[in-house]
C-alpha atoms as a PDB file:
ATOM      1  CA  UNK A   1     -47.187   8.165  -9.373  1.00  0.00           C
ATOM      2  CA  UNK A   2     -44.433  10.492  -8.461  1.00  0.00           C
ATOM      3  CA  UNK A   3     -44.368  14.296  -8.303  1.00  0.00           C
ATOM      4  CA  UNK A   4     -41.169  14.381  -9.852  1.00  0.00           C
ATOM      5  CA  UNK A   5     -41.695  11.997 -12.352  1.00  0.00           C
ATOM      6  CA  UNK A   6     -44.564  14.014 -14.508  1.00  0.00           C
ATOM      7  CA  UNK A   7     -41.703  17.370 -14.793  1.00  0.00           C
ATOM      8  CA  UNK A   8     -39.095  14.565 -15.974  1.00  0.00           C
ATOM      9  CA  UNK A   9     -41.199  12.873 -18.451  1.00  0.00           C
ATOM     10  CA  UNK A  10     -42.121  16.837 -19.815  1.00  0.00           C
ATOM     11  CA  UNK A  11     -38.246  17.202 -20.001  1.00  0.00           C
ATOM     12  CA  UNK A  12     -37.080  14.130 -21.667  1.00  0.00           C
ATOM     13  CA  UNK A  13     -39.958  13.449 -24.079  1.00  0.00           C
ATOM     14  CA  UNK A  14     -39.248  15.629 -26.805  1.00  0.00           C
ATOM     15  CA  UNK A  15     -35.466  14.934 -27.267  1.00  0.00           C
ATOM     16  CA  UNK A  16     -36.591  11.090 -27.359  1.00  0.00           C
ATOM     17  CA  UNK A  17     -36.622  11.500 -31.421  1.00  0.00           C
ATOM     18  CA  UNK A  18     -32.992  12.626 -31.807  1.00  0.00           C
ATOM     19  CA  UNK A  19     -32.189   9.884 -28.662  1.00  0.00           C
ATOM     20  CA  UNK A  20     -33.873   7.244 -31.122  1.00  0.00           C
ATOM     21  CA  UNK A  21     -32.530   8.403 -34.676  1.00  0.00           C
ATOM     22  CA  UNK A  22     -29.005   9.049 -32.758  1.00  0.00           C
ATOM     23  CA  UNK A  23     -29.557   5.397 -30.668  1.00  0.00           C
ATOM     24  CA  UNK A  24     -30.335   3.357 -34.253  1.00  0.00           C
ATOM     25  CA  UNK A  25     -27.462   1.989 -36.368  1.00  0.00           C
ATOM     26  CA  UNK A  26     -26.848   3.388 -39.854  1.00  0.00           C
ATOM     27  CA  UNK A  27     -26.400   0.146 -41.605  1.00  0.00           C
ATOM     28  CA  UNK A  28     -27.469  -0.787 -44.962  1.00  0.00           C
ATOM     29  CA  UNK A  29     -30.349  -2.489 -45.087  1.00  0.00           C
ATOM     30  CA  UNK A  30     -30.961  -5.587 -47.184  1.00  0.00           C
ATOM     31  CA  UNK A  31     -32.680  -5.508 -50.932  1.00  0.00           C
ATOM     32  CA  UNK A  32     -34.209  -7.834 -52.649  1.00  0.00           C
ATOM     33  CA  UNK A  33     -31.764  -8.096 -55.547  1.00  0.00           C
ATOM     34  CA  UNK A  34     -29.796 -10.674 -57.274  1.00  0.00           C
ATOM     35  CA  UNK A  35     -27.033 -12.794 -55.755  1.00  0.00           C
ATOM     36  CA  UNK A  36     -24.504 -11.126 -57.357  1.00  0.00           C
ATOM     37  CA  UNK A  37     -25.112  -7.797 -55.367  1.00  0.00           C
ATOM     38  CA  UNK A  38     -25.683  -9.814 -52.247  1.00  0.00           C
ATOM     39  CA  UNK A  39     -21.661 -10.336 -52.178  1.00  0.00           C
ATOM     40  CA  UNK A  40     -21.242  -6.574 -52.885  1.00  0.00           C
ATOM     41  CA  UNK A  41     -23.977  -5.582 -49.974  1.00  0.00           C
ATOM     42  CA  UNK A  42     -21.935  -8.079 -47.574  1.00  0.00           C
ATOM     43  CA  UNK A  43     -18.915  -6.266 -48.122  1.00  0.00           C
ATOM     44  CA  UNK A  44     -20.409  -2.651 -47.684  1.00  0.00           C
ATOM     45  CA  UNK A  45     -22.238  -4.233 -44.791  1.00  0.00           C
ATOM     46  CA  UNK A  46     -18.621  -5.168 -43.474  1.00  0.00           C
ATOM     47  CA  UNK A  47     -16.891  -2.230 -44.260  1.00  0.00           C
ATOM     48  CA  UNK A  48     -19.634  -0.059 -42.363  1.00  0.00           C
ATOM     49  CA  UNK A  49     -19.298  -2.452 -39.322  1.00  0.00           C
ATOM     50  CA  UNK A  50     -15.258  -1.778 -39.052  1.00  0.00           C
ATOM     51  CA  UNK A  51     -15.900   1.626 -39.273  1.00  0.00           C
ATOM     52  CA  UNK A  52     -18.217   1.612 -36.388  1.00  0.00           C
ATOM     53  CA  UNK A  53     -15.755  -0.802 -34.808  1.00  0.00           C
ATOM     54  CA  UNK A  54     -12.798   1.875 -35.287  1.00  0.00           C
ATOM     55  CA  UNK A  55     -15.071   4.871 -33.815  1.00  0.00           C
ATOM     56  CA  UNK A  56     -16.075   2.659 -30.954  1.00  0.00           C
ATOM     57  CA  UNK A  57     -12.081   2.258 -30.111  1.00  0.00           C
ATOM     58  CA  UNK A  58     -11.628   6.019 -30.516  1.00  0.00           C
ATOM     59  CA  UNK A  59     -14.556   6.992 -28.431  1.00  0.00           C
ATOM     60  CA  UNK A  60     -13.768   4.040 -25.793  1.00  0.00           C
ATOM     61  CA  UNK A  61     -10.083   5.816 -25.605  1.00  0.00           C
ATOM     62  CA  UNK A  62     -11.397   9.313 -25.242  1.00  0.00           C
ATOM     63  CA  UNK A  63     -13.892   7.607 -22.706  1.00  0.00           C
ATOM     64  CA  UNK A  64     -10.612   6.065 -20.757  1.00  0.00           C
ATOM     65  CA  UNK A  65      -8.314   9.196 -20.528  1.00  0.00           C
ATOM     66  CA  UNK A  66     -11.824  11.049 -19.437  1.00  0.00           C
ATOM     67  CA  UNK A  67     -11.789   8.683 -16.396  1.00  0.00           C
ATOM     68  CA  UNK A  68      -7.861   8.379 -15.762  1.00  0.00           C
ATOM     69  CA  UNK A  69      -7.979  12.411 -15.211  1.00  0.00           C
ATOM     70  CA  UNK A  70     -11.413  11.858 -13.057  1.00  0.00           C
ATOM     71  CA  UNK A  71      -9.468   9.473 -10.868  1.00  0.00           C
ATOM     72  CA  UNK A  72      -6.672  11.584 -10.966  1.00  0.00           C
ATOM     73  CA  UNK A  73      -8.563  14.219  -9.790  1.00  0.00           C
ATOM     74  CA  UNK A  74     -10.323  12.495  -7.288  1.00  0.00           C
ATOM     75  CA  UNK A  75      -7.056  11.007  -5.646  1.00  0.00           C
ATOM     76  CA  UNK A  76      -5.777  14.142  -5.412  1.00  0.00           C
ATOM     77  CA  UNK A  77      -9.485  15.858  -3.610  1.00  0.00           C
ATOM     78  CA  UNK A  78      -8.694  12.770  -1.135  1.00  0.00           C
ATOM     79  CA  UNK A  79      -5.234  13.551  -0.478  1.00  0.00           C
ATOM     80  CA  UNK A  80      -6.527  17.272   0.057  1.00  0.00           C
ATOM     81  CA  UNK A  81      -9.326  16.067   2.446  1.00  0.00           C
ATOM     82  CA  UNK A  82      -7.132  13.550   4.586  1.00  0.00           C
ATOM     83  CA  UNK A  83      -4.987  16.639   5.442  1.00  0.00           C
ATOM     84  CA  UNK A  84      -7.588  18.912   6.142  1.00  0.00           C
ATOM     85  CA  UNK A  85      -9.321  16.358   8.243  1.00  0.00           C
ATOM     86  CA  UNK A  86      -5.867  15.993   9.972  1.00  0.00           C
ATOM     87  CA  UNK A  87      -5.930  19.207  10.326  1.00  0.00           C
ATOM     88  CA  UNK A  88      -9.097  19.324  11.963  1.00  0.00           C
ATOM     89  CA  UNK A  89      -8.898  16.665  14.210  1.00  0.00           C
ATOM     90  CA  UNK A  90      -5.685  18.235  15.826  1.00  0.00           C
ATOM     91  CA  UNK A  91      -7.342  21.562  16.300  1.00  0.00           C
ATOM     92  CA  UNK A  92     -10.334  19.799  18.219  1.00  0.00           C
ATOM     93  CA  UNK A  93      -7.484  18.319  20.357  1.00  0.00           C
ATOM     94  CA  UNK A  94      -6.296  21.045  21.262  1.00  0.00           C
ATOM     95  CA  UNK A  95      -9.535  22.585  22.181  1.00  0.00           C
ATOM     96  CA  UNK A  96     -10.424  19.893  24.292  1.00  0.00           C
ATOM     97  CA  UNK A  97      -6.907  20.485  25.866  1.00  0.00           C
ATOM     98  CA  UNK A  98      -7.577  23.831  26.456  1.00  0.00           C
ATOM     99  CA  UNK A  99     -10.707  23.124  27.694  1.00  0.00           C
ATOM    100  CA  UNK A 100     -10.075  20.699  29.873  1.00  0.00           C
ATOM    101  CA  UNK A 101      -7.394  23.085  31.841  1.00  0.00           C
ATOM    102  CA  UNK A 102      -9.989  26.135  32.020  1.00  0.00           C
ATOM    103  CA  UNK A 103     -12.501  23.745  33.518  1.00  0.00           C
ATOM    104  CA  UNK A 104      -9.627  22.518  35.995  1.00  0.00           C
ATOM    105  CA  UNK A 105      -8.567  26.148  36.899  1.00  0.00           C
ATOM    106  CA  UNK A 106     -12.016  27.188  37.240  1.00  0.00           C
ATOM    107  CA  UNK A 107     -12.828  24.554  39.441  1.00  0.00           C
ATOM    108  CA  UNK A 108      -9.505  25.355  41.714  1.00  0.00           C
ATOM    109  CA  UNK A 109     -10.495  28.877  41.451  1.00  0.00           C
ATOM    110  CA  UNK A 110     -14.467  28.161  43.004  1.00  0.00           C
ATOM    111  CA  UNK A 111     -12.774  25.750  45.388  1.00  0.00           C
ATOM    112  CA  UNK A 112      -9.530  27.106  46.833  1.00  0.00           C
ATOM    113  CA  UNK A 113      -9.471  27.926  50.349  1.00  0.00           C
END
């Protein structure tokens, strides 16, 4: 087994009750009445499943403008990164450059008559 697993299972295991209770649906549950209150339990039953069905579209919208700004912000870290690596790569040219005309004046220095 894992070393790191035992410290994660210690972590997680005792907010596994509010994961479950949070995780489970809050529908009505069936009784064993007459048929006459089955059509009135259908039509709780219904009205509890369109407003799950509403808070799923409001938290699936919340959930999409979270991850249009992420992208947004991500796009823009790229943009920032292309121009320092830009940046970058024409500094180590320039080195080089440099480097290149020390070496050749050092070795016309140690070799001139």
């Amino acid at each position: 087994m894992p070393a790191w697993l035992i410290p994660a299972l210690k972590a997680v295991l005792p907010h596994v009750a509010t994961i479950i209770s949070t995780a489970t649906p809050v529908f009505t549950k069936k009784k064993d009445d007459a048929a006459a209150s089955q059509s009135l339990l259908l039509q709780q039953q219904i009205t509890e499943l369109q407003g799950a069905a509403s808070q799923n579209a409001a938290h699936i919208r919340k959930l999409a403008e979270q991850l249009q700004e992420t992208v947004a912000a991500l796009e823009q870290a790229a943009t920032l990164a292309d121009t320092r690596l830009r940046r970058a790569y024409l500094l180590c040219v320039v080195a080089t450059a440099l480097s290149a005309v020390s070496l050749g004046l050092a070795l016309f220095v140690i070799f001139a008559p």
